[in-house]
PDB file of N, CA and C in Angstrom:
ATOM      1  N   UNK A   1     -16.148 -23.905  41.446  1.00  0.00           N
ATOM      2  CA  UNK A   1     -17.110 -23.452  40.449  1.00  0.00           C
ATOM      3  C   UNK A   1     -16.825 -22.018  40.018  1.00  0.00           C
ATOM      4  N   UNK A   2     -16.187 -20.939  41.048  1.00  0.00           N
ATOM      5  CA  UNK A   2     -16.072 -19.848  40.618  1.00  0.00           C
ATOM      6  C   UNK A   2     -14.960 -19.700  39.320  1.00  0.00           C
ATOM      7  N   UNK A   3     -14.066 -20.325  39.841  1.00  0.00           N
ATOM      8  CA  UNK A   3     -12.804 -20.727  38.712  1.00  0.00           C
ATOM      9  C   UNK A   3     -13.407 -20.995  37.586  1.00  0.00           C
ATOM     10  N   UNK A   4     -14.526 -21.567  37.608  1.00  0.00           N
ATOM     11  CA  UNK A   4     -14.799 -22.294  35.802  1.00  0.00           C
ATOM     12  C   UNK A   4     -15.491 -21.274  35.446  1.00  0.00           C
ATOM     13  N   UNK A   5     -16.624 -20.499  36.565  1.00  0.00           N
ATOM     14  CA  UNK A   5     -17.016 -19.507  35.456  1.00  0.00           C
ATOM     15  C   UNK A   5     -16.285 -18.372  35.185  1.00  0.00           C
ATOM     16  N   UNK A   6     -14.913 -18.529  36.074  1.00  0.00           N
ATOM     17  CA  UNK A   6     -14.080 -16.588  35.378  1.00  0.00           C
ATOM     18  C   UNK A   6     -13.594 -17.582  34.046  1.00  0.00           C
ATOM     19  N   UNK A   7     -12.878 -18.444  34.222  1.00  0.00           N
ATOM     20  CA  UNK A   7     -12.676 -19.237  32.645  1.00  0.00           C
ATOM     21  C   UNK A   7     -13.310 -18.980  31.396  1.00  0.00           C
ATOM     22  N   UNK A   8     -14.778 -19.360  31.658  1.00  0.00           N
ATOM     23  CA  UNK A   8     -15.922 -19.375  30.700  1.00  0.00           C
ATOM     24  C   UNK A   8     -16.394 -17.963  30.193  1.00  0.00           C
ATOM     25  N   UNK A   9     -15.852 -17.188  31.246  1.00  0.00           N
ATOM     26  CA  UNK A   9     -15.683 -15.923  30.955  1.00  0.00           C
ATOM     27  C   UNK A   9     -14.508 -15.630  30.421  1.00  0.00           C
ATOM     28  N   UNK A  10     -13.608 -15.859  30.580  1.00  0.00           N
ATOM     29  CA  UNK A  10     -12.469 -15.256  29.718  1.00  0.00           C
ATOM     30  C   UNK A  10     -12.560 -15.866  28.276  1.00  0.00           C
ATOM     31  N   UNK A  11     -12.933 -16.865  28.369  1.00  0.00           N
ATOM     32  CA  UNK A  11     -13.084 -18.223  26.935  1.00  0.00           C
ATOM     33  C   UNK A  11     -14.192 -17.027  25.887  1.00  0.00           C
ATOM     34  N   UNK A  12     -15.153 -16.380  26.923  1.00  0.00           N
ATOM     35  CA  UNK A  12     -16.428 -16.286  25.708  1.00  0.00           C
ATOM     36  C   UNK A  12     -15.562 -14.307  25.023  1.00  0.00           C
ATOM     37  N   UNK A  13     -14.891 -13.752  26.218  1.00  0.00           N
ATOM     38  CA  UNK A  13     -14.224 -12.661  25.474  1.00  0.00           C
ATOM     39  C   UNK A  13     -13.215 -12.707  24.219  1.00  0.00           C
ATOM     40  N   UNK A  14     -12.935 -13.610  24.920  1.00  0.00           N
ATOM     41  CA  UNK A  14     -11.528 -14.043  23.633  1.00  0.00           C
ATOM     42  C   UNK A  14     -12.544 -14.765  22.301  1.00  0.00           C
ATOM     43  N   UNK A  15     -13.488 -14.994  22.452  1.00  0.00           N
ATOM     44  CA  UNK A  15     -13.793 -15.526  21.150  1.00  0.00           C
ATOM     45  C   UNK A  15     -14.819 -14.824  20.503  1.00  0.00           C
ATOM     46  N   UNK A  16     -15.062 -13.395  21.413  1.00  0.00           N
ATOM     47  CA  UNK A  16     -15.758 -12.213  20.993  1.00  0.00           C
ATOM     48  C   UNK A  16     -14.629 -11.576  20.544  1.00  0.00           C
ATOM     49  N   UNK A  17     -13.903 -11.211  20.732  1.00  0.00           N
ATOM     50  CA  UNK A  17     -12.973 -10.447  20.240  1.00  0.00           C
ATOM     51  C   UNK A  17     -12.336 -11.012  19.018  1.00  0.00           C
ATOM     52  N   UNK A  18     -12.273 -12.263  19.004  1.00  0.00           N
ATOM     53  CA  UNK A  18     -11.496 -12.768  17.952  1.00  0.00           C
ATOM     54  C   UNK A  18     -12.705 -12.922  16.578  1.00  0.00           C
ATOM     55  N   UNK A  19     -13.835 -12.916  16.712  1.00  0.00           N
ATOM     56  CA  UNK A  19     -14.899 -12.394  15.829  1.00  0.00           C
ATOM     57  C   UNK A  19     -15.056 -11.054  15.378  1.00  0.00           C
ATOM     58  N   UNK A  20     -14.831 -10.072  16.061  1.00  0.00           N
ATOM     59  CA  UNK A  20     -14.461  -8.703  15.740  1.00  0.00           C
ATOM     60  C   UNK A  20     -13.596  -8.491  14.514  1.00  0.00           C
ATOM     61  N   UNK A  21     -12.438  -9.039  15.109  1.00  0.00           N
ATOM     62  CA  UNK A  21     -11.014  -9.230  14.657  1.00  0.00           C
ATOM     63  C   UNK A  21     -11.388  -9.928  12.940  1.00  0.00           C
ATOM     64  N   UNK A  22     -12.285 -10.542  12.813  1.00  0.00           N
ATOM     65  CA  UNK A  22     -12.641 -11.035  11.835  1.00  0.00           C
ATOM     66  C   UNK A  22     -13.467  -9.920  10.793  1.00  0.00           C
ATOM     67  N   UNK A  23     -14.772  -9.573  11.638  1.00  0.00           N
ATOM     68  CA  UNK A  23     -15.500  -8.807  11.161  1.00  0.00           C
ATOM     69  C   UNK A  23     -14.789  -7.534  10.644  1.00  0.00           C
ATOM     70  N   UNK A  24     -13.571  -6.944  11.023  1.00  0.00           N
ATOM     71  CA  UNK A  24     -12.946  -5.699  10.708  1.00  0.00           C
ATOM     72  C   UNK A  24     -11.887  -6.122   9.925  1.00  0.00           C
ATOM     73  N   UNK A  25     -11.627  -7.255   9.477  1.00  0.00           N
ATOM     74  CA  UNK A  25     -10.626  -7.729   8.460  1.00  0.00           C
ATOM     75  C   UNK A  25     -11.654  -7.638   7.040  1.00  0.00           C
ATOM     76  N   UNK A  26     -12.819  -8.629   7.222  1.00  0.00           N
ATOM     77  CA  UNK A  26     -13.882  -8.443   5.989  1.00  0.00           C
ATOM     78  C   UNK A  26     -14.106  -6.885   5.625  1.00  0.00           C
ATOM     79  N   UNK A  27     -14.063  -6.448   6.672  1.00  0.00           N
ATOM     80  CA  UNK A  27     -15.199  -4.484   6.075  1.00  0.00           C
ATOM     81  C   UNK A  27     -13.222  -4.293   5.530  1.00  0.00           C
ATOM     82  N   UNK A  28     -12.305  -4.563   6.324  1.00  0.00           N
ATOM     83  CA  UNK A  28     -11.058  -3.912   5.459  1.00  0.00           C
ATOM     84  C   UNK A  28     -10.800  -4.162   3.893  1.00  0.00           C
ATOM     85  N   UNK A  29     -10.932  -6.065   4.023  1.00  0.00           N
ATOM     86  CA  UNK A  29     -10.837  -6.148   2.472  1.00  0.00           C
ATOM     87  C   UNK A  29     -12.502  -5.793   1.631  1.00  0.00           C
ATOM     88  N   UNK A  30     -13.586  -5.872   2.069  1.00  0.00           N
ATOM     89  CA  UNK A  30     -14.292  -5.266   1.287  1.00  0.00           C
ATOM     90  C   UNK A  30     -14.162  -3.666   0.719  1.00  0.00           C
ATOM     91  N   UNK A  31     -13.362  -2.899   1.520  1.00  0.00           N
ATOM     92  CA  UNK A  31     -13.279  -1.387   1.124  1.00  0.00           C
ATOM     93  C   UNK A  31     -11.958  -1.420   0.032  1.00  0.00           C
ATOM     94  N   UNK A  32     -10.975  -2.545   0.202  1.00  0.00           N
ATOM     95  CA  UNK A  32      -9.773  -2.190  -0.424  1.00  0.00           C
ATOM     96  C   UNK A  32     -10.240  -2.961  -1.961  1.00  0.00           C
ATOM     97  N   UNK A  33     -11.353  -3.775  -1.913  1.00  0.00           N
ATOM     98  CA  UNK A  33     -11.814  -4.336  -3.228  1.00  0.00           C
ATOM     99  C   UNK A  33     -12.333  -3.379  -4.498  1.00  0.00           C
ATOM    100  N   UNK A  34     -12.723  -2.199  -3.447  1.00  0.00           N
ATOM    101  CA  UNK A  34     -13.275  -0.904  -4.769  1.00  0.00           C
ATOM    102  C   UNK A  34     -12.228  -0.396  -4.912  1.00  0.00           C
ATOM    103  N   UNK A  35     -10.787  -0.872  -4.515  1.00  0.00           N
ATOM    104  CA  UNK A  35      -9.665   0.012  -5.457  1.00  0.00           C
ATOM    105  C   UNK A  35      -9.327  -0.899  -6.307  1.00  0.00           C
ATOM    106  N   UNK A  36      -9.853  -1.679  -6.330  1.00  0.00           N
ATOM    107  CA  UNK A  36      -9.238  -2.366  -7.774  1.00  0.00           C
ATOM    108  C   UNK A  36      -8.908  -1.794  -9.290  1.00  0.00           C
ATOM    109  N   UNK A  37      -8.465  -2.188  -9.643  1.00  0.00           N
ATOM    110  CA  UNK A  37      -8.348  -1.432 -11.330  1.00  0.00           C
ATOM    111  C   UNK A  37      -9.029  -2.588 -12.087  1.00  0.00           C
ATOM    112  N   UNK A  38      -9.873  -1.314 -13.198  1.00  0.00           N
ATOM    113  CA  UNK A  38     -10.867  -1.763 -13.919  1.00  0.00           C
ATOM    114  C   UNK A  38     -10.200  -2.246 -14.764  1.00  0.00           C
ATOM    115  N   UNK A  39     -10.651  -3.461 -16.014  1.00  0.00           N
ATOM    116  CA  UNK A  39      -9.943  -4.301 -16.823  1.00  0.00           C
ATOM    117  C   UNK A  39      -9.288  -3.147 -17.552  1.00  0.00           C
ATOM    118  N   UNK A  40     -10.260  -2.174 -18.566  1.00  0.00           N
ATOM    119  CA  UNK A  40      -9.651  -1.373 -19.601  1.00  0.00           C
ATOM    120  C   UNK A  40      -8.662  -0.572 -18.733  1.00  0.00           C
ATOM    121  N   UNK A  41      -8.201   0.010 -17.761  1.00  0.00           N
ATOM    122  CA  UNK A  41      -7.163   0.608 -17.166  1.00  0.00           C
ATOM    123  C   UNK A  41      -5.354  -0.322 -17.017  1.00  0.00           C
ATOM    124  N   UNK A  42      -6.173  -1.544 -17.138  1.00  0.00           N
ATOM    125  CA  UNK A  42      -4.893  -2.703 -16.513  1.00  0.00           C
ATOM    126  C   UNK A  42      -3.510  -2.425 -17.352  1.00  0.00           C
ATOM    127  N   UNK A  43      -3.915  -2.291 -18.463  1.00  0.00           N
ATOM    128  CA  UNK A  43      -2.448  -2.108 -19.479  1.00  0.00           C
ATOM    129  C   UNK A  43      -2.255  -0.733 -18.958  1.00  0.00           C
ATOM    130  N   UNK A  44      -2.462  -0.013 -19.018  1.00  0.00           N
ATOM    131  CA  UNK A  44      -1.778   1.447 -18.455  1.00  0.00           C
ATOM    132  C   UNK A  44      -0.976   1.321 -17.342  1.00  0.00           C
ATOM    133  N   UNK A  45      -2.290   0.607 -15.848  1.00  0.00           N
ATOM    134  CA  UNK A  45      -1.362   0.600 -14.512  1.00  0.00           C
ATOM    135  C   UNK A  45       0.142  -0.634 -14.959  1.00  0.00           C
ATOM    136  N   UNK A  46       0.226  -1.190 -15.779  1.00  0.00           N
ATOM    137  CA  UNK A  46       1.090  -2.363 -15.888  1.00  0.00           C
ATOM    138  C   UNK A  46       2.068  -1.640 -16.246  1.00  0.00           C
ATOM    139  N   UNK A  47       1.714  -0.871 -17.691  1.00  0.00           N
ATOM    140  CA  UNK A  47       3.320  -0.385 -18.124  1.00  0.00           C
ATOM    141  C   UNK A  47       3.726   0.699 -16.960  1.00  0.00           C
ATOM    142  N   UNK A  48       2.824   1.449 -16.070  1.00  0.00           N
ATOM    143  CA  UNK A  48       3.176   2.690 -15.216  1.00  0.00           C
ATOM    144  C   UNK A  48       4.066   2.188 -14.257  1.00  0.00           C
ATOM    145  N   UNK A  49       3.498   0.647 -13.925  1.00  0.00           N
ATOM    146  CA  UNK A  49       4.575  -0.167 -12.947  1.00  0.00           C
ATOM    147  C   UNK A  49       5.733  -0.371 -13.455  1.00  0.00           C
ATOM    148  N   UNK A  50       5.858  -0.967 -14.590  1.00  0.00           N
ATOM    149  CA  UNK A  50       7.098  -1.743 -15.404  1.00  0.00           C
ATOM    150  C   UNK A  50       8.069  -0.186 -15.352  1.00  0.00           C
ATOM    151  N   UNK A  51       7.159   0.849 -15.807  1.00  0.00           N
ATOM    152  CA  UNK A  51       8.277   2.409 -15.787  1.00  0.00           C
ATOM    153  C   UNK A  51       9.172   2.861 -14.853  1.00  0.00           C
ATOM    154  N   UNK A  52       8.241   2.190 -13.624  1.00  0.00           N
ATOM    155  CA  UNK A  52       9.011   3.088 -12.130  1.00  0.00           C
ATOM    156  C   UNK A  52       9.471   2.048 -11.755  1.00  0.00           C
ATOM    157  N   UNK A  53      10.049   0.898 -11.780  1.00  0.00           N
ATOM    158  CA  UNK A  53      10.674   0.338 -11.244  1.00  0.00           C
ATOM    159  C   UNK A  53      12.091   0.579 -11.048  1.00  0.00           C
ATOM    160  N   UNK A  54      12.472   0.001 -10.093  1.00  0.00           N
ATOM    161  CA  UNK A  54      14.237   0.942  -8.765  1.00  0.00           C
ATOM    162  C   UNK A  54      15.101  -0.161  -9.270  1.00  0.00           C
ATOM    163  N   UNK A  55      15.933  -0.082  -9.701  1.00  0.00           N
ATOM    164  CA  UNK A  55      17.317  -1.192  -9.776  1.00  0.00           C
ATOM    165  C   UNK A  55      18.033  -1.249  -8.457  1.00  0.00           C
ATOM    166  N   UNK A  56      18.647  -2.576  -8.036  1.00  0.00           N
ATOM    167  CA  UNK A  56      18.797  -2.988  -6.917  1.00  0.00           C
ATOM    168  C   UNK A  56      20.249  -2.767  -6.579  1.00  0.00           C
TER     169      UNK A  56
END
């Protein structure tokens, strides 16, 4: 019985942690969503890209 509960214990960390792991992926892409570029900016950032581009 002791065996099943260090198990049940290791089972319930790992699936706390792996919820974390979740929760700090959402707050990441929710913060990287306010860098988006606004529609009227899009043609500017497009040609600024198309400008700097590196030949291979």
């Amino acid at each position: 019985m002791k065996e099943r509960a260090e198990k049940l214990e290791s089972w319930r960390k790992k699936e706390k942690l792996k919820e974390q792991k979740k929760a700090e992926h959402k707050e990441l892409l929710r913060k990287k969503s306010g860098m988006w570029v606004a529609e009227s900016e899009l043609d500017d950032k497009i040609l600024e890209a198309i400008g700097r581009t590196t030949p291979l």
